[in-house]
PDB file of N, CA and C in Angstrom:
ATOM      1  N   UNK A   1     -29.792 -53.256   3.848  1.00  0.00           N
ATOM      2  CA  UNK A   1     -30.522 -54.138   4.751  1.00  0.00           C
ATOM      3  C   UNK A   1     -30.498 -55.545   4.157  1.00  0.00           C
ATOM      4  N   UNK A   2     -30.133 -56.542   4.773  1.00  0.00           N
ATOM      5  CA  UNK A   2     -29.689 -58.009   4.275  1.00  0.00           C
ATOM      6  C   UNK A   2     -31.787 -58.624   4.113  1.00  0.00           C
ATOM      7  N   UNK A   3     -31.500 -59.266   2.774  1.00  0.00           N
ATOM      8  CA  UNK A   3     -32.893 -59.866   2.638  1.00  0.00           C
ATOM      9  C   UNK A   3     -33.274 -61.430   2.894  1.00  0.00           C
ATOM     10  N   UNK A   4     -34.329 -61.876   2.950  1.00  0.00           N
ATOM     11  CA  UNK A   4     -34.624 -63.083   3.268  1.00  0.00           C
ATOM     12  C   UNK A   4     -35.288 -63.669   2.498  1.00  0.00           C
ATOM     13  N   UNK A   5     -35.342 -65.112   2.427  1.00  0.00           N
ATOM     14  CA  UNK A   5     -36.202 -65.828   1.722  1.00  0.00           C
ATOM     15  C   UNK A   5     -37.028 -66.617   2.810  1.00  0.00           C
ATOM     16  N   UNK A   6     -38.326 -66.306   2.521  1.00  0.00           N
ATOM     17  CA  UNK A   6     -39.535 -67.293   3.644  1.00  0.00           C
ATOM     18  C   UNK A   6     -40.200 -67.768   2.525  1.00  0.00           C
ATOM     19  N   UNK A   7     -39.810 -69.188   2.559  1.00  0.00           N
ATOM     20  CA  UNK A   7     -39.904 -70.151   1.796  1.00  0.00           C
ATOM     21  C   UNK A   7     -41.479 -71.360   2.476  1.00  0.00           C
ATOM     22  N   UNK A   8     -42.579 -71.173   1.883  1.00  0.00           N
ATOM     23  CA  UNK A   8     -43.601 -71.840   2.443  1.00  0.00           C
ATOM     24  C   UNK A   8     -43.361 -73.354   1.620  1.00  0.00           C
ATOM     25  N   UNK A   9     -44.100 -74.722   2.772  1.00  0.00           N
ATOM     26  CA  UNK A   9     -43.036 -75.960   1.908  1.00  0.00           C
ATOM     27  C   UNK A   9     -44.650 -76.699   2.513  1.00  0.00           C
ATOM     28  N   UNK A  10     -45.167 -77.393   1.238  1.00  0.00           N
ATOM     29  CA  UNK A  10     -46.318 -78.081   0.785  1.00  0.00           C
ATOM     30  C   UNK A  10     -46.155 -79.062   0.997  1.00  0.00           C
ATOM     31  N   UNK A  11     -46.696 -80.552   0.939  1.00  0.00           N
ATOM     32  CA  UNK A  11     -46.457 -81.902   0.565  1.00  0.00           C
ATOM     33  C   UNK A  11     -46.660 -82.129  -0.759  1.00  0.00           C
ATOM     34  N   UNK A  12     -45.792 -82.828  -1.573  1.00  0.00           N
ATOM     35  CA  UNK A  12     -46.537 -83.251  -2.987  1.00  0.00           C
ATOM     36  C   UNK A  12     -47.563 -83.308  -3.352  1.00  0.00           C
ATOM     37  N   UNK A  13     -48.385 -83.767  -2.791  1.00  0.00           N
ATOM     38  CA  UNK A  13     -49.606 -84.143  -2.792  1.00  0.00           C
ATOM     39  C   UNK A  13     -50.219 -82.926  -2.465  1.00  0.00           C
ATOM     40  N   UNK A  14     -50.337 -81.729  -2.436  1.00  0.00           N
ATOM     41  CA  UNK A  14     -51.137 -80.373  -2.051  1.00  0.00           C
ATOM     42  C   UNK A  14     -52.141 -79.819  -3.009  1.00  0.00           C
ATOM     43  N   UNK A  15     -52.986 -79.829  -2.638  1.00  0.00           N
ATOM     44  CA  UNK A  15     -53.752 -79.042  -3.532  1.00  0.00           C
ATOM     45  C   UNK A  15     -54.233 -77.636  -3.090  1.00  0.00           C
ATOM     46  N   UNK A  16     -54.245 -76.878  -4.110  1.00  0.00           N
ATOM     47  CA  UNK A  16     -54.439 -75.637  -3.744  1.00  0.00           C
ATOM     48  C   UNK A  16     -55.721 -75.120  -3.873  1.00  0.00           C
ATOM     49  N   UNK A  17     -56.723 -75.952  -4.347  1.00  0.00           N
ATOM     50  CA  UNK A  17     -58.126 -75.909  -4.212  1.00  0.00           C
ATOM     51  C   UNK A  17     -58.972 -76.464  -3.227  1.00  0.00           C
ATOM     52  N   UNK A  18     -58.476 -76.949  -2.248  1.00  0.00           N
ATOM     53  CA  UNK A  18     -58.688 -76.801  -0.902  1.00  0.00           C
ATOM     54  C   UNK A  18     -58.169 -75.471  -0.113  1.00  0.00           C
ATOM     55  N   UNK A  19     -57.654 -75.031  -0.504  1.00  0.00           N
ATOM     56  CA  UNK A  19     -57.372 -73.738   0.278  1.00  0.00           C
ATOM     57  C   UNK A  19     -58.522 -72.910   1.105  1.00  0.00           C
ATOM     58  N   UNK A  20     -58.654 -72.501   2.011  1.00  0.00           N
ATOM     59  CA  UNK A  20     -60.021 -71.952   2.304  1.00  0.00           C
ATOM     60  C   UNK A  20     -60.179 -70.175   2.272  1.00  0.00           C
ATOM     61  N   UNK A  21     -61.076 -70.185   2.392  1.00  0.00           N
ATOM     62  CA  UNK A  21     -61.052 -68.165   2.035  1.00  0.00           C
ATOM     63  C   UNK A  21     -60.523 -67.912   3.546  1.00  0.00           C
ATOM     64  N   UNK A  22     -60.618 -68.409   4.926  1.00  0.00           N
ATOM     65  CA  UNK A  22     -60.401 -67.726   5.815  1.00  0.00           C
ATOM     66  C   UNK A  22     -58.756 -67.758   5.532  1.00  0.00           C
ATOM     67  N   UNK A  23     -58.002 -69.029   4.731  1.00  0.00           N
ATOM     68  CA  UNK A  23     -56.303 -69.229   4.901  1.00  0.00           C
ATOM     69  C   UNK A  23     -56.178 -67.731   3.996  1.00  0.00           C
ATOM     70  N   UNK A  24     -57.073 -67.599   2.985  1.00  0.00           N
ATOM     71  CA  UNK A  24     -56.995 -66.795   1.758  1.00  0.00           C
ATOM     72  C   UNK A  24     -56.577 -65.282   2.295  1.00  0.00           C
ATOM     73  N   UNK A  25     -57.631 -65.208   3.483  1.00  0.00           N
ATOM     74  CA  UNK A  25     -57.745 -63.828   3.805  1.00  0.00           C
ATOM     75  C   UNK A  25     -56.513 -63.610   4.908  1.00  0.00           C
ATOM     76  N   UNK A  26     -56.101 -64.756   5.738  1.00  0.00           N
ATOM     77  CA  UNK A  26     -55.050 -64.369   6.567  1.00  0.00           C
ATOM     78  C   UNK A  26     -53.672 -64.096   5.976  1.00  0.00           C
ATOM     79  N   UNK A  27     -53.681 -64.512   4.549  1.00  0.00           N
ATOM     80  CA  UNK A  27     -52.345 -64.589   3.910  1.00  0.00           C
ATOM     81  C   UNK A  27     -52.330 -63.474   3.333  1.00  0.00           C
ATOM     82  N   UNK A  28     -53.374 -62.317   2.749  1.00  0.00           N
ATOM     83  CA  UNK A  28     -53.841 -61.370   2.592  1.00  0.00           C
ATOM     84  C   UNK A  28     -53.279 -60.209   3.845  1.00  0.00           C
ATOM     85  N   UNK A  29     -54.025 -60.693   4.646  1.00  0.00           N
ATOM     86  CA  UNK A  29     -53.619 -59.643   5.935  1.00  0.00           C
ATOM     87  C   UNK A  29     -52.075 -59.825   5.958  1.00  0.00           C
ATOM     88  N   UNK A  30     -51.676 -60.616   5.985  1.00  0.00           N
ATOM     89  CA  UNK A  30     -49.634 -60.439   6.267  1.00  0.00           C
ATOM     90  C   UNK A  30     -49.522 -60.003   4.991  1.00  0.00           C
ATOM     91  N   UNK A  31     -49.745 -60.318   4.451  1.00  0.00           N
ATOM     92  CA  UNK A  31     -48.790 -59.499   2.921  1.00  0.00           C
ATOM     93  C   UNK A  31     -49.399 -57.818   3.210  1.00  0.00           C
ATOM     94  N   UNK A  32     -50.066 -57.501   3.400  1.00  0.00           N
ATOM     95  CA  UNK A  32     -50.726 -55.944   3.925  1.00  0.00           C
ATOM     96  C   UNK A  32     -49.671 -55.735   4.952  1.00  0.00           C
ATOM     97  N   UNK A  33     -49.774 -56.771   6.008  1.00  0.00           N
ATOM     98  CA  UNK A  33     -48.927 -56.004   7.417  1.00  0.00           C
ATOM     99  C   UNK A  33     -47.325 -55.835   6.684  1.00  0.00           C
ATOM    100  N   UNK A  34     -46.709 -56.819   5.777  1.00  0.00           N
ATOM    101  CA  UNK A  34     -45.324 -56.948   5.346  1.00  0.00           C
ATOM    102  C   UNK A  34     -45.356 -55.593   4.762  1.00  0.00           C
ATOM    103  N   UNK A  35     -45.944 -55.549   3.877  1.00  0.00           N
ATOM    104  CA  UNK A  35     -46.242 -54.365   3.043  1.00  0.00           C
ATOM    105  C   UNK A  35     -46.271 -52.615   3.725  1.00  0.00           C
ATOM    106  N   UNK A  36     -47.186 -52.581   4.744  1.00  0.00           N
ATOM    107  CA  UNK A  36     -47.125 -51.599   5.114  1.00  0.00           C
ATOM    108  C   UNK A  36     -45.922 -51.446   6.605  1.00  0.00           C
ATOM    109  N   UNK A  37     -45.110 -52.100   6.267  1.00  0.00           N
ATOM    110  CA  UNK A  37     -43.871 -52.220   7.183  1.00  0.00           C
ATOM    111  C   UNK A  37     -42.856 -52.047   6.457  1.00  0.00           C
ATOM    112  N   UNK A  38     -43.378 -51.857   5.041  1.00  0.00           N
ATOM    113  CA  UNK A  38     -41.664 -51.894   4.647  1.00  0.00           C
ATOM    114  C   UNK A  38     -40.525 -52.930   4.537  1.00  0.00           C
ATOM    115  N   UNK A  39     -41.421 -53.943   4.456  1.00  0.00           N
ATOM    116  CA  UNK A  39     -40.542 -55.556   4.661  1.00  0.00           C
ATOM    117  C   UNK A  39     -40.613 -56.347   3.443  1.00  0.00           C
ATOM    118  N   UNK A  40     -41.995 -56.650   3.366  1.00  0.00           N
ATOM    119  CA  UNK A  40     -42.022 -57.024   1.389  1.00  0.00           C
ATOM    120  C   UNK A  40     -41.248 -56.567   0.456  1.00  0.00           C
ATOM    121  N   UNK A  41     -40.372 -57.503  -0.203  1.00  0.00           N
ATOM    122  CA  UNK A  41     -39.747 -56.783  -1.384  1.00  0.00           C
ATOM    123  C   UNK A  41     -40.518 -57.457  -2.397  1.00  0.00           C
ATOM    124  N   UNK A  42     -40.795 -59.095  -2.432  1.00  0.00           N
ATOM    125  CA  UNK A  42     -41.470 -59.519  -3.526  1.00  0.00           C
ATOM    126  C   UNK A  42     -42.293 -60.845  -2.649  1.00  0.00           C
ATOM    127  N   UNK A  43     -43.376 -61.411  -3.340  1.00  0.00           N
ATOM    128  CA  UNK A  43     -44.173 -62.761  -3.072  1.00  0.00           C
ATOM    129  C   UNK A  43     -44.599 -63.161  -4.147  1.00  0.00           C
ATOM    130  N   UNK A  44     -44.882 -64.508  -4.043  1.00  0.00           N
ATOM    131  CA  UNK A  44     -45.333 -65.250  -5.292  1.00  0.00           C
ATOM    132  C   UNK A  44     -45.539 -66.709  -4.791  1.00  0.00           C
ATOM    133  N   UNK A  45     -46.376 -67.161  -5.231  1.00  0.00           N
ATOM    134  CA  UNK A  45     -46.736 -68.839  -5.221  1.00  0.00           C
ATOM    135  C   UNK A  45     -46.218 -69.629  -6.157  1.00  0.00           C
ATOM    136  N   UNK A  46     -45.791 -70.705  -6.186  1.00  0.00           N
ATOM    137  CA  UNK A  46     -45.261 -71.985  -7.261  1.00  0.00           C
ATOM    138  C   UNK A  46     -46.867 -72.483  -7.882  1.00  0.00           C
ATOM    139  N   UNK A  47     -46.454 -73.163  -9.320  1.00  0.00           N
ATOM    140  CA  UNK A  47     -47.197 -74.512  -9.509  1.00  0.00           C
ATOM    141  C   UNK A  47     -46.760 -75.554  -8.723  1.00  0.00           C
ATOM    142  N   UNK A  48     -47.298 -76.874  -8.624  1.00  0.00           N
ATOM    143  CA  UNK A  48     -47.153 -77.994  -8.101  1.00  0.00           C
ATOM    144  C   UNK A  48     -45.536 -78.576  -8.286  1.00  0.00           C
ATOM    145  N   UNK A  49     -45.336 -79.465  -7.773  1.00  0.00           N
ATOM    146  CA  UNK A  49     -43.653 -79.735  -8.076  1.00  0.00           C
ATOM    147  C   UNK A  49     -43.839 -80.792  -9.368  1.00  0.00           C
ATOM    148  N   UNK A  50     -45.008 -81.284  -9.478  1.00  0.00           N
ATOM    149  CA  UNK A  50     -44.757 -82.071 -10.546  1.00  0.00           C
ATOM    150  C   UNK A  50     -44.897 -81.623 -11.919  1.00  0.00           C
ATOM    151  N   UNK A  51     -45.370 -80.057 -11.674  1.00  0.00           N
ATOM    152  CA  UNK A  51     -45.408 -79.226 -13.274  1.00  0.00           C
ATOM    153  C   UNK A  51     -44.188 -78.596 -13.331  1.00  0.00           C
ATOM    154  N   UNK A  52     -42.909 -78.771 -12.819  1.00  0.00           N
ATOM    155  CA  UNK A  52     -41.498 -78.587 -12.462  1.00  0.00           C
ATOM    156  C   UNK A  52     -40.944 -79.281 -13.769  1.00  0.00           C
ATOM    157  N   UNK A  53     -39.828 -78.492 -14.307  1.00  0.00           N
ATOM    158  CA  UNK A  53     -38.883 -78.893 -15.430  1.00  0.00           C
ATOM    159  C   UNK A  53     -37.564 -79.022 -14.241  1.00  0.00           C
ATOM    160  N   UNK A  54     -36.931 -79.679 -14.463  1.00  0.00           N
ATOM    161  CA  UNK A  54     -35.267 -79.789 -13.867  1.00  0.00           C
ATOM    162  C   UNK A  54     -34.254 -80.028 -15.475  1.00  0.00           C
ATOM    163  N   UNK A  55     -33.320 -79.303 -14.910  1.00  0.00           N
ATOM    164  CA  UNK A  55     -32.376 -78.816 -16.114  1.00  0.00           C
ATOM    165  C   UNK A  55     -30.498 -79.778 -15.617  1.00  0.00           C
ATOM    166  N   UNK A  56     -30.115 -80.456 -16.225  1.00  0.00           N
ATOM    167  CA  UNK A  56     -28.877 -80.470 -15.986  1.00  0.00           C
ATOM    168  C   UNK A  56     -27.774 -80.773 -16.947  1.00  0.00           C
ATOM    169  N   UNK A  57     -26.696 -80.529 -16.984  1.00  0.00           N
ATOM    170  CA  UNK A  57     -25.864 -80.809 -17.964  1.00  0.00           C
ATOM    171  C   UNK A  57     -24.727 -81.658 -17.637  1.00  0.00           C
ATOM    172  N   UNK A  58     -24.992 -83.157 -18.475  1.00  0.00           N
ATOM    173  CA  UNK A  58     -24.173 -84.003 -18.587  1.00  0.00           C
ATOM    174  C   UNK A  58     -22.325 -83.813 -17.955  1.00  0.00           C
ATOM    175  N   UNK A  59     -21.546 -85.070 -18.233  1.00  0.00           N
ATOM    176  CA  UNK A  59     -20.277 -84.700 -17.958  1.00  0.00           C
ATOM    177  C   UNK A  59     -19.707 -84.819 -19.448  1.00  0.00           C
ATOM    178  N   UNK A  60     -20.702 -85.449 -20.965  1.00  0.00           N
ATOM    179  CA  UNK A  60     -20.079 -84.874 -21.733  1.00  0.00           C
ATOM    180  C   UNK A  60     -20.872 -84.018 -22.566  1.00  0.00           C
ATOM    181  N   UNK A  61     -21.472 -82.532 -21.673  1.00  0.00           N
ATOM    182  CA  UNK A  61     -21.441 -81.611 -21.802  1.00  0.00           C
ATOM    183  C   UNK A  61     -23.059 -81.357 -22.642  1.00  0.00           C
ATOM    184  N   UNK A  62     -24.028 -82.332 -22.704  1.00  0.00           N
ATOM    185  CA  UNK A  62     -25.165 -82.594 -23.303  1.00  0.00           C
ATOM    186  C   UNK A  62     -26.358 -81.988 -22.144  1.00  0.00           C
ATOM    187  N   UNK A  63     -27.397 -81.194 -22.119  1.00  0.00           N
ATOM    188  CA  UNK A  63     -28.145 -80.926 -21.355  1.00  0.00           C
ATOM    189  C   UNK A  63     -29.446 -81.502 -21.667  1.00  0.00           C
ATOM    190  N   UNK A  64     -29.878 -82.348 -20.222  1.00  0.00           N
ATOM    191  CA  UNK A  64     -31.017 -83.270 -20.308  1.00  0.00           C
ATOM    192  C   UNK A  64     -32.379 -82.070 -19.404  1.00  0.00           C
ATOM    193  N   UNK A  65     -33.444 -82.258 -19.989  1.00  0.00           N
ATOM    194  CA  UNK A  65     -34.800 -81.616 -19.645  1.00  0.00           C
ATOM    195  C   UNK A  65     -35.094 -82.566 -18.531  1.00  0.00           C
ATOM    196  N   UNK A  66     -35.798 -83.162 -17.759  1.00  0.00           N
ATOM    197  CA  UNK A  66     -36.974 -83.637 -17.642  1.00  0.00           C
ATOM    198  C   UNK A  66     -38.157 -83.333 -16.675  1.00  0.00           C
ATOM    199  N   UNK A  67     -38.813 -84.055 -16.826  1.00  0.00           N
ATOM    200  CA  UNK A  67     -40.385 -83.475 -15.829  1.00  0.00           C
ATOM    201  C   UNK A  67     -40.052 -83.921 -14.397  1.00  0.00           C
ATOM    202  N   UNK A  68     -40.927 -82.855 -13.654  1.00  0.00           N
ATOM    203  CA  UNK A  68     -40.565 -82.838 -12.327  1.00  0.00           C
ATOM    204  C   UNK A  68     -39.635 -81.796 -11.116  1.00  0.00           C
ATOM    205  N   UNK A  69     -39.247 -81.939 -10.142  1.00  0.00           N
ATOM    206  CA  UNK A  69     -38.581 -81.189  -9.525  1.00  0.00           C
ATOM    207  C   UNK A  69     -37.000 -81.824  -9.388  1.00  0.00           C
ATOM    208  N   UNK A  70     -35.793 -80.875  -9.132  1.00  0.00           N
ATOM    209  CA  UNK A  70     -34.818 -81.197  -9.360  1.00  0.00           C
ATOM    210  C   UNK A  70     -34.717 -82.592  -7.684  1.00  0.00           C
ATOM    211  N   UNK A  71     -35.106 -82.425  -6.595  1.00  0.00           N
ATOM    212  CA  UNK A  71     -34.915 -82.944  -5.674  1.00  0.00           C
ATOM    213  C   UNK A  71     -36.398 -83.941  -5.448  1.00  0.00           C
ATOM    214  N   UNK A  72     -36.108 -85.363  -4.900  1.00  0.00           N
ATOM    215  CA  UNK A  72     -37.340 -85.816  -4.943  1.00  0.00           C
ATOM    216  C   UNK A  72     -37.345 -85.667  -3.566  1.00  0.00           C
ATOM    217  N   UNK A  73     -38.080 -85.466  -2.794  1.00  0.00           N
ATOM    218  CA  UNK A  73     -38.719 -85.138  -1.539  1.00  0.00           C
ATOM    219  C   UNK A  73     -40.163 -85.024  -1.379  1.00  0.00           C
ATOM    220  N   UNK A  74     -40.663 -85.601  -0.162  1.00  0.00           N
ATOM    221  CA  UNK A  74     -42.113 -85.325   0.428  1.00  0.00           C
ATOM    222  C   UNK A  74     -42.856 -83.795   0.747  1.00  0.00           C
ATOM    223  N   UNK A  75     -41.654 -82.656   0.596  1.00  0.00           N
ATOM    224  CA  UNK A  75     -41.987 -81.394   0.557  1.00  0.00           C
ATOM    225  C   UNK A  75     -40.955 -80.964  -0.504  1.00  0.00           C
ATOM    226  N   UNK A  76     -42.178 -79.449  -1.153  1.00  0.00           N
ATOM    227  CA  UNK A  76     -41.566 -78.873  -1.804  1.00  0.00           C
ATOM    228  C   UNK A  76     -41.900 -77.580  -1.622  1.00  0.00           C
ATOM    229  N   UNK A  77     -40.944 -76.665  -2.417  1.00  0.00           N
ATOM    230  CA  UNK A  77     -41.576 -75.101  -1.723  1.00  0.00           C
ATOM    231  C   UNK A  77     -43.277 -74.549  -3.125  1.00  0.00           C
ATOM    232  N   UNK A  78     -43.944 -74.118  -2.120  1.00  0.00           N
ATOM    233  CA  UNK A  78     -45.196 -73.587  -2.461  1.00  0.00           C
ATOM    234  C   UNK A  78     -45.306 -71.836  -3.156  1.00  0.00           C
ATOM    235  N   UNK A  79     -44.900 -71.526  -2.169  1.00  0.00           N
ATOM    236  CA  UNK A  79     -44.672 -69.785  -2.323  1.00  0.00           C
ATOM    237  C   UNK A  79     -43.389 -69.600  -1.249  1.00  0.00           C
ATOM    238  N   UNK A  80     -43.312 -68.113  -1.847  1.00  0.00           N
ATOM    239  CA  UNK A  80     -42.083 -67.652  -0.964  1.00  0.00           C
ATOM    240  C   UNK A  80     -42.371 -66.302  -0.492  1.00  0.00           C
ATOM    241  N   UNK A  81     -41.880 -65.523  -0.063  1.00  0.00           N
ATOM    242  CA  UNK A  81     -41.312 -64.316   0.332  1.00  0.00           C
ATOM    243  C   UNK A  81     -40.214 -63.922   0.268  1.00  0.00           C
ATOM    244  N   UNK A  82     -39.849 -62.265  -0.255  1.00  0.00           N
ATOM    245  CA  UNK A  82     -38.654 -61.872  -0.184  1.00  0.00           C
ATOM    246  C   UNK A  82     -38.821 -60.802   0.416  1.00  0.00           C
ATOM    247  N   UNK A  83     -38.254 -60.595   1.556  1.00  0.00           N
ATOM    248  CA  UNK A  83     -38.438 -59.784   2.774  1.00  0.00           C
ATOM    249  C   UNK A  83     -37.099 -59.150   2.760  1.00  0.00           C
ATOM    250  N   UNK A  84     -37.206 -57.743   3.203  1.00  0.00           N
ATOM    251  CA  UNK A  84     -35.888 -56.855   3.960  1.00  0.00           C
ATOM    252  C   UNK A  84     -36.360 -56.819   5.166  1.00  0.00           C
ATOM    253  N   UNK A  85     -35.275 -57.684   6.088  1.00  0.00           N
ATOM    254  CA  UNK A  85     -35.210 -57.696   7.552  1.00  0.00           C
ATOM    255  C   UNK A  85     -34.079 -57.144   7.888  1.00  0.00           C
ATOM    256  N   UNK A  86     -33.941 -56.195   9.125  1.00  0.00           N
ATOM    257  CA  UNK A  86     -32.929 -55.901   9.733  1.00  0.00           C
ATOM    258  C   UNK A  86     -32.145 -57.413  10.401  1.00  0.00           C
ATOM    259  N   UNK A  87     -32.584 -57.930  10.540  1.00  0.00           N
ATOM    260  CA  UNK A  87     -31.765 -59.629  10.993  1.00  0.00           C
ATOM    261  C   UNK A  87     -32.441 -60.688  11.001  1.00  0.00           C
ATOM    262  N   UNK A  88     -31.732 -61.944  11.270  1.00  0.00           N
ATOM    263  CA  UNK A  88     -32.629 -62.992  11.409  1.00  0.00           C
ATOM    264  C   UNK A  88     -33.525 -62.926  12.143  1.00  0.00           C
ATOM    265  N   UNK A  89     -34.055 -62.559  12.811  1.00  0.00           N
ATOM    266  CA  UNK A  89     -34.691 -62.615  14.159  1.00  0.00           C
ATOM    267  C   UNK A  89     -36.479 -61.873  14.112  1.00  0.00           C
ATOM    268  N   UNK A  90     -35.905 -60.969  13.161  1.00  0.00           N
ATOM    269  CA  UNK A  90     -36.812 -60.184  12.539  1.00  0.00           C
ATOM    270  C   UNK A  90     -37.073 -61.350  11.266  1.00  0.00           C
ATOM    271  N   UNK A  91     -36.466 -61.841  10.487  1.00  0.00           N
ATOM    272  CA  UNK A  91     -37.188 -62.205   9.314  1.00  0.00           C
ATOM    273  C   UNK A  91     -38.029 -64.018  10.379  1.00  0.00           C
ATOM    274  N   UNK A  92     -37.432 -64.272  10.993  1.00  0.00           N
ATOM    275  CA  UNK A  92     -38.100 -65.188  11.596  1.00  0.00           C
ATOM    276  C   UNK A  92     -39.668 -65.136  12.232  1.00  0.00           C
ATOM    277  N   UNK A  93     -39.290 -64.024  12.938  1.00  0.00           N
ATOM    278  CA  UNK A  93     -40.885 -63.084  13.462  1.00  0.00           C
ATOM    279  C   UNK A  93     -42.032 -63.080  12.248  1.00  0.00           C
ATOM    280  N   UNK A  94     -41.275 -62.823  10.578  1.00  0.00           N
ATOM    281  CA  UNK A  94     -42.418 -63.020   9.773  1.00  0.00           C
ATOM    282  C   UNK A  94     -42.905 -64.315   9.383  1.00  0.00           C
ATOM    283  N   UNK A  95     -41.520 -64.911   9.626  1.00  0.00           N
ATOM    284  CA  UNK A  95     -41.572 -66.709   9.218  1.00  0.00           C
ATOM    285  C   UNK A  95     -42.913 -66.981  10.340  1.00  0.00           C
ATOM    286  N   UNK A  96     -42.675 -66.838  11.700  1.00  0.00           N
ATOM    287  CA  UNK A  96     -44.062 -67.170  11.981  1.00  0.00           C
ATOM    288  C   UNK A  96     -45.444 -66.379  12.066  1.00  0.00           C
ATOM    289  N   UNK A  97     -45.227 -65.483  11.304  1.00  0.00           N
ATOM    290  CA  UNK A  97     -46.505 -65.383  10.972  1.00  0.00           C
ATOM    291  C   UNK A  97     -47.446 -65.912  10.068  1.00  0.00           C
ATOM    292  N   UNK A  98     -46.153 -66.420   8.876  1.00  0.00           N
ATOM    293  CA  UNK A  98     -46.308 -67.021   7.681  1.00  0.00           C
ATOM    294  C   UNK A  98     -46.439 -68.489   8.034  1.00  0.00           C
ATOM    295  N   UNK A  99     -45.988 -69.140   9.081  1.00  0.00           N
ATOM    296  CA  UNK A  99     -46.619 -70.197   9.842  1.00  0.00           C
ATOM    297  C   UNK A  99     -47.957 -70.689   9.303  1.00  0.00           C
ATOM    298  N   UNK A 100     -48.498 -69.200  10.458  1.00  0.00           N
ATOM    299  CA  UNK A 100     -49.923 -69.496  11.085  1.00  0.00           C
ATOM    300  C   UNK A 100     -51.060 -69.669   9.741  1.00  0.00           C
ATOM    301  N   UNK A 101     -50.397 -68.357   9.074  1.00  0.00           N
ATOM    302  CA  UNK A 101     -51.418 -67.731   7.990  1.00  0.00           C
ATOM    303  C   UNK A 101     -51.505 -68.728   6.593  1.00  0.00           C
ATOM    304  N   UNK A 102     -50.036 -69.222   6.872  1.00  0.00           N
ATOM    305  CA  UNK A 102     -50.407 -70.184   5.263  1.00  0.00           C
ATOM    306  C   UNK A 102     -50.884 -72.175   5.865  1.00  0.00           C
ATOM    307  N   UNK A 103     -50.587 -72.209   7.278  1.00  0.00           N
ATOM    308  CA  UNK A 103     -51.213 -73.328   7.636  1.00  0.00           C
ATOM    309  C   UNK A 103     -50.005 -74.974   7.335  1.00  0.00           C
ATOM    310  N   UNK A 104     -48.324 -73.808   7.075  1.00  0.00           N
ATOM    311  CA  UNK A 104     -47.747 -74.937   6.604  1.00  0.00           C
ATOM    312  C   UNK A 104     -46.443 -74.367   7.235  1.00  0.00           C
ATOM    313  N   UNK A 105     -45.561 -75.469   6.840  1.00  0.00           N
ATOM    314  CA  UNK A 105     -44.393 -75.411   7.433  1.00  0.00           C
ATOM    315  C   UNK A 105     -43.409 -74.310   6.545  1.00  0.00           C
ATOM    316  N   UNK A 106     -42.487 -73.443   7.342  1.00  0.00           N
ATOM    317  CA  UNK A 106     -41.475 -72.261   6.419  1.00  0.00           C
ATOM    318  C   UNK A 106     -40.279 -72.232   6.911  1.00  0.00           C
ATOM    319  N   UNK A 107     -39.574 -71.998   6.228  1.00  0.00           N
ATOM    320  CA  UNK A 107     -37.730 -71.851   5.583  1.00  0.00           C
ATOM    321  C   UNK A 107     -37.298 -70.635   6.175  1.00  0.00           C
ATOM    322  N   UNK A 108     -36.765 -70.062   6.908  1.00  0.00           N
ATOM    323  CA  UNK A 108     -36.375 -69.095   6.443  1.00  0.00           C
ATOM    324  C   UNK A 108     -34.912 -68.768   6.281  1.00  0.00           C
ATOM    325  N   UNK A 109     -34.355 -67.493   4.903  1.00  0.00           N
ATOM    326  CA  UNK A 109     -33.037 -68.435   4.714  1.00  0.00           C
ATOM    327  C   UNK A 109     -32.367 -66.800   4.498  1.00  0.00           C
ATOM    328  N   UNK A 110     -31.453 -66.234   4.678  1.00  0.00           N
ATOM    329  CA  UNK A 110     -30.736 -65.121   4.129  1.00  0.00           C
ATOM    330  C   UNK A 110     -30.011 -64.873   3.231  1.00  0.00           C
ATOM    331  N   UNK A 111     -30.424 -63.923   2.353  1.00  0.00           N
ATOM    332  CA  UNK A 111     -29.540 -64.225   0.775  1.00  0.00           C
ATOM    333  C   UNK A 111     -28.010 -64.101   1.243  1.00  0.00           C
ATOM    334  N   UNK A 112     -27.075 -64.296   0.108  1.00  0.00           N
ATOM    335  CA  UNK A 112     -26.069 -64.332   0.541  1.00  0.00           C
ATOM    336  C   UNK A 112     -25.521 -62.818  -0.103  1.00  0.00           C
ATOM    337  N   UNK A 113     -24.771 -61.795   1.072  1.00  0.00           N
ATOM    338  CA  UNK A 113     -24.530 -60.342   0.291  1.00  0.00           C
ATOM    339  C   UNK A 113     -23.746 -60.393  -0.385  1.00  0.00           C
ATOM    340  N   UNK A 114     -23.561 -59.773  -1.705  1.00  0.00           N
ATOM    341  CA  UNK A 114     -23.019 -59.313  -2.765  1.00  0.00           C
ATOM    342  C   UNK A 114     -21.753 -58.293  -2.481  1.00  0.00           C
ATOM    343  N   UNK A 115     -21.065 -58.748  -2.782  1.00  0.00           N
ATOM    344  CA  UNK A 115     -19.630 -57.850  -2.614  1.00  0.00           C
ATOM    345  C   UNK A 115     -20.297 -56.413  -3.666  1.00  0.00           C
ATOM    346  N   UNK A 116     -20.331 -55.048  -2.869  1.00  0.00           N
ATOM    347  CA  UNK A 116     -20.862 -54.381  -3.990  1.00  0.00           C
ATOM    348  C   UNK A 116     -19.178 -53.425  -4.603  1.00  0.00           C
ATOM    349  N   UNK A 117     -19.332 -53.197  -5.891  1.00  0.00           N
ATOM    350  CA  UNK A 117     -18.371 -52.745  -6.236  1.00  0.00           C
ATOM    351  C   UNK A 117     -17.852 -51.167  -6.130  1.00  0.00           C
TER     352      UNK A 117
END
């Protein structure tokens, strides 16, 4: 079954201590409904983008650290989902649920399949 990424996308500026118990509890209830569907494979939330390391390596071959996220943008991703959907259509159906429940804008993206050997 091909999997998905539902990618929830914050503004820089987000704080997660505004969050409210009712967002708390609806994000609760979908991870239950994902869950008892058989669709959840994994979830998890980010830190902020600015507690972000970006990694790259020079062209003569030196690798630089620094603080921050690799892309500067007005959104960044918050949490994600890794869902088994039978198709897009289906992983979209969770994308909006994940809409409503996290109160923000979502990605949704299909891994790319693995030639299996």
């Amino acid at each position: 079954m091909p999997q998905y990424l539902v990618a929830i996308h914050f503004p820089d500026d987000y704080d997660a201590s505004t969050e409210s118990e009712e967002m708390m509890r609806d994000i609760d209830v979908l991870n239950n409904e994902m869950a008892a569907a058989g669709a959840r494979v994994f979830a998890g939330g980010l830190q902020s983008a600015p507690r972000a390391k970006s990694l790259r390596k020079t062209s003569g071959g030196q690798m630089v650290v620094t603080d921050g996220p690799y892309l500067e943008t007005k959104e960044h991703i918050g949490g994600f989902w890794i869902l088994d959907a039978a198709n897009m259509d289906e992983a979209v159906a969770w994308g909006r649920k994940a809409v409503v429940a996290c109160r923000a804008p979502v990605e949704v993206r299909e891994f790319l399949a693995m030639p299996k050997e």
